[in-house]
N, C-alpha and C. Protein backbone atom coordinates (compact mmCIF):
# COMPACT_ATOMS: atom_id res chain seq x y z
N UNK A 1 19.00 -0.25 21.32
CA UNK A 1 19.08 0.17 19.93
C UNK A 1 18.25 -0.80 19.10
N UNK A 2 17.33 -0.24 18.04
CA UNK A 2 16.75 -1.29 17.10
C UNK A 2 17.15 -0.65 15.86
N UNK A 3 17.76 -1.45 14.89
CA UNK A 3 18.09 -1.62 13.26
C UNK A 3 16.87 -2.13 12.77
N UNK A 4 16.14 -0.75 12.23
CA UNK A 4 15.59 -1.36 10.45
C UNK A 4 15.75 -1.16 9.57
N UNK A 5 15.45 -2.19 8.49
CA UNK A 5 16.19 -1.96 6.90
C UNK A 5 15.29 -2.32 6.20
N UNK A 6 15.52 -1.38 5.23
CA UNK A 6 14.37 -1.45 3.75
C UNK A 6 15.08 -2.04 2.48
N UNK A 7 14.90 -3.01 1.74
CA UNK A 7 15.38 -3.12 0.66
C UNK A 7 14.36 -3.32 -0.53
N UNK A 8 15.16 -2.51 -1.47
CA UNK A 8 14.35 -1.86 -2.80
C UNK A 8 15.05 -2.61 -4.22
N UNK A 9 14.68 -2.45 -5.28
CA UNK A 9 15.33 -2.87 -6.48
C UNK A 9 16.32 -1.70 -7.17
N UNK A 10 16.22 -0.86 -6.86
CA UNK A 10 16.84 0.60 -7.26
C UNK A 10 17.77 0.83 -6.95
N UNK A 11 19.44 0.72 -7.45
CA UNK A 11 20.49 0.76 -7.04
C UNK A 11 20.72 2.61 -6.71
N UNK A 12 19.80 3.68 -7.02
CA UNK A 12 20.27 5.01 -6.96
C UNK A 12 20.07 4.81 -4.96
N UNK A 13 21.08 5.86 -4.79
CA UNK A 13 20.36 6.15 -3.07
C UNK A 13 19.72 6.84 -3.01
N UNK A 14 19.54 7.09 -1.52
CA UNK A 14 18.38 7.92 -0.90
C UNK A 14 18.94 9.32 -0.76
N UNK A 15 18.61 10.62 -0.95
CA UNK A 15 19.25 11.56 -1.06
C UNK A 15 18.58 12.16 0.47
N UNK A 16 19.04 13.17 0.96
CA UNK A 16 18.64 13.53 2.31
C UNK A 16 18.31 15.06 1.51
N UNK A 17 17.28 16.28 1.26
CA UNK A 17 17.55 17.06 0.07
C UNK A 17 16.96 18.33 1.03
N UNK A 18 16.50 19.29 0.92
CA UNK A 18 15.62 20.26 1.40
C UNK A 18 14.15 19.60 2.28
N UNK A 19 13.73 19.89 2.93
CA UNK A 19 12.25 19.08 2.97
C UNK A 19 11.63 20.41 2.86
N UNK A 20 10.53 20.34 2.16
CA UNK A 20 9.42 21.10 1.62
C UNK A 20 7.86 20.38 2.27
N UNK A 21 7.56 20.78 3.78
CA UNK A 21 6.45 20.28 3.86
C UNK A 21 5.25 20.51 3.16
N UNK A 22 4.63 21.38 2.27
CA UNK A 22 4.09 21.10 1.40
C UNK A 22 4.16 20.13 0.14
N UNK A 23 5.00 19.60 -0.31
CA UNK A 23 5.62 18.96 -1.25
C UNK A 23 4.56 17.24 -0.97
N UNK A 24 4.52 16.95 -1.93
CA UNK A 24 3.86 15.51 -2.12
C UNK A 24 5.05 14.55 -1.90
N UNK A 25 5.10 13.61 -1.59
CA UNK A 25 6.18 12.88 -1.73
C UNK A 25 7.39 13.59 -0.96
N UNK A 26 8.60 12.42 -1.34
CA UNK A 26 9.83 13.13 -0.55
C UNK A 26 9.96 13.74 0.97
N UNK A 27 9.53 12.90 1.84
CA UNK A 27 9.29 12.98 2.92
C UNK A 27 10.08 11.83 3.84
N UNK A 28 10.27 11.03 3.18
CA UNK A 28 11.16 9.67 3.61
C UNK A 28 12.30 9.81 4.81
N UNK A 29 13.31 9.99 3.61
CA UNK A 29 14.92 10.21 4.18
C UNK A 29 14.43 11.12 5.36
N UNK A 30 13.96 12.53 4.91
CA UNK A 30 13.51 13.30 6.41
C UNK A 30 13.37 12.89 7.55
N UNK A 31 12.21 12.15 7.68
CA UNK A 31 11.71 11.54 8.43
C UNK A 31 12.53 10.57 9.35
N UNK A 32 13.33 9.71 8.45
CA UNK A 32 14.42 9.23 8.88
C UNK A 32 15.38 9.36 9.53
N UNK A 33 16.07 10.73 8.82
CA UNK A 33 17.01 11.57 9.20
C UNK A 33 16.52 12.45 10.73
N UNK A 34 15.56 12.72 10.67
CA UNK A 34 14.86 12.84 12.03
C UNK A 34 15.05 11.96 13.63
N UNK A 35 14.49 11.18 12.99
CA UNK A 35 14.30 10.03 13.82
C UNK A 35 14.91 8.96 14.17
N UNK A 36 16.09 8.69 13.23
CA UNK A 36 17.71 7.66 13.70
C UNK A 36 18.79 8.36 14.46
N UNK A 37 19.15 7.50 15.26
CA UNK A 37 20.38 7.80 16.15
C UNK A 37 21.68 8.25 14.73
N UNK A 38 21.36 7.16 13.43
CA UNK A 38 22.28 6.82 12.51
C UNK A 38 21.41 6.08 11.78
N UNK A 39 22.01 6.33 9.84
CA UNK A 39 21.32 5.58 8.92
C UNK A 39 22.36 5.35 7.99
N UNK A 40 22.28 4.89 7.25
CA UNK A 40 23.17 4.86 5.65
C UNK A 40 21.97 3.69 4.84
N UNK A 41 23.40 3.40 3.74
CA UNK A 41 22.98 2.57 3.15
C UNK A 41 24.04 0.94 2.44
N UNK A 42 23.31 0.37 1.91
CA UNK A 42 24.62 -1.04 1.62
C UNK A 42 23.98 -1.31 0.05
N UNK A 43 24.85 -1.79 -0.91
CA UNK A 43 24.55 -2.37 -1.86
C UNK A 43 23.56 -4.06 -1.74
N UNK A 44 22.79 -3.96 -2.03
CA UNK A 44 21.69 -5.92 -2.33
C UNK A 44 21.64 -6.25 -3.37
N UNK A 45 22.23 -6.76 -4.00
CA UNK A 45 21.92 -7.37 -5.31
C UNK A 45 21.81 -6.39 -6.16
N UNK A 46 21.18 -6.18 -6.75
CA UNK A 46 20.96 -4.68 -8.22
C UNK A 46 20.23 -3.51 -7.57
N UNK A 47 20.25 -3.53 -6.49
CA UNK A 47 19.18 -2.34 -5.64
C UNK A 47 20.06 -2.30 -4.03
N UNK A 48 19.28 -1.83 -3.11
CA UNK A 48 20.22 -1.57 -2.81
C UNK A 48 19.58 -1.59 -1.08
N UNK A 49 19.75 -1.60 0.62
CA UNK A 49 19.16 -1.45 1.99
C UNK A 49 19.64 0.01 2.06
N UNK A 50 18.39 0.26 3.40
CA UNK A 50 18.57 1.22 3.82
C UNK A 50 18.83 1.00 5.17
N UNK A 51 19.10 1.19 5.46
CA UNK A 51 19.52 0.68 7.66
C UNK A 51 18.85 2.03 8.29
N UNK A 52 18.23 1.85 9.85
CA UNK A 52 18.49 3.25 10.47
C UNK A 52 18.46 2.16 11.58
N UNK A 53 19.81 3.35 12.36
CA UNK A 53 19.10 2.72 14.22
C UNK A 53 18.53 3.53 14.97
N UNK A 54 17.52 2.84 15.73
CA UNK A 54 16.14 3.78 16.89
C UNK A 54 16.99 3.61 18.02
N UNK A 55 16.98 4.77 18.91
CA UNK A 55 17.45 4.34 19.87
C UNK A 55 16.10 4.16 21.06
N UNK A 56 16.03 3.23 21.63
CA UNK A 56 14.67 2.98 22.25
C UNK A 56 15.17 3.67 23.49
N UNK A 57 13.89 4.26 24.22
CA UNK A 57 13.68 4.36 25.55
C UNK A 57 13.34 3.87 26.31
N UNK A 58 13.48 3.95 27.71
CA UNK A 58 13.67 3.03 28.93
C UNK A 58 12.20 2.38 28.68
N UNK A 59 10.95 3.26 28.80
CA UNK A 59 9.63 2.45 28.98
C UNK A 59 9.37 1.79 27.17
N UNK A 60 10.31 1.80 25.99
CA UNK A 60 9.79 1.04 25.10
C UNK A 60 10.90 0.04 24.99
N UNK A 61 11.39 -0.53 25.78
CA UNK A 61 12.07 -1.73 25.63
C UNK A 61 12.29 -3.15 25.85
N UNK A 62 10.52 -3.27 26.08
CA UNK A 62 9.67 -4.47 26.06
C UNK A 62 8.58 -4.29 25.16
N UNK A 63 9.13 -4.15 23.83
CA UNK A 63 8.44 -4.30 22.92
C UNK A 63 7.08 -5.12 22.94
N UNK A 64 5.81 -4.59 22.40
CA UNK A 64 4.59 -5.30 22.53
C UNK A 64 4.17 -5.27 20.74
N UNK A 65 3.80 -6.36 20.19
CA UNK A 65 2.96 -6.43 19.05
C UNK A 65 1.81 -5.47 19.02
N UNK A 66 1.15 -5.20 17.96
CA UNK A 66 0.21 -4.38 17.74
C UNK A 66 -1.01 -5.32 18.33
N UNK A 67 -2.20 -4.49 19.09
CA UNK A 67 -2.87 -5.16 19.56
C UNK A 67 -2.91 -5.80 20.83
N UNK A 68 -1.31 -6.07 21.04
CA UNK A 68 -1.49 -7.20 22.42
C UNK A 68 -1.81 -5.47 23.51
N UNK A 69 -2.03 -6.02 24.84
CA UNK A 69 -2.37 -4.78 25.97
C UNK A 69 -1.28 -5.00 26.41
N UNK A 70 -1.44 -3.46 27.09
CA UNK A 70 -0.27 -2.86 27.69
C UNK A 70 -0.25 -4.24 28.91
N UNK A 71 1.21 -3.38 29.17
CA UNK A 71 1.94 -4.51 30.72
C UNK A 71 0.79 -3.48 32.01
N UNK A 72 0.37 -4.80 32.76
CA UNK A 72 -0.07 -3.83 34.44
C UNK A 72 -1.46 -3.44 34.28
């Protein structure tokens, strides 16, 4: 499992709403909501994290930096 979190100054949340792939913007939460096992959110100071967890697969769980070469 990998947790990432975004923190913003904006105490409103993230709304999860219709997705409109034509639509500019508002693609976020989707995307998110897509792609986490699980997400929410926590209060930070006057704004506020977003958490999601990835659940990794067997061949991505020797994470490599951008750039470095593959293993083998």
């Amino acid at each position: 499992m990998l947790r990432i979190a975004v923190t913003d100054r904006s105490p409103t949340p993230p709304r999860l709403g219709e997705h409109r792939a034509e639509s500019i913007g508002g693609h976020g939460v989707f995307i998110v909501d897509c792609l986490a096992q699980r997400w929410g959110t926590r209060p930070e100071g006057e704004g506020k994290t977003v958490w999601a967890d990835l659940t990794l697969s067997p061949q991505n769980r020797g994470l490599r930096r951008r750039g470095d070469a593959p293993p083998g």
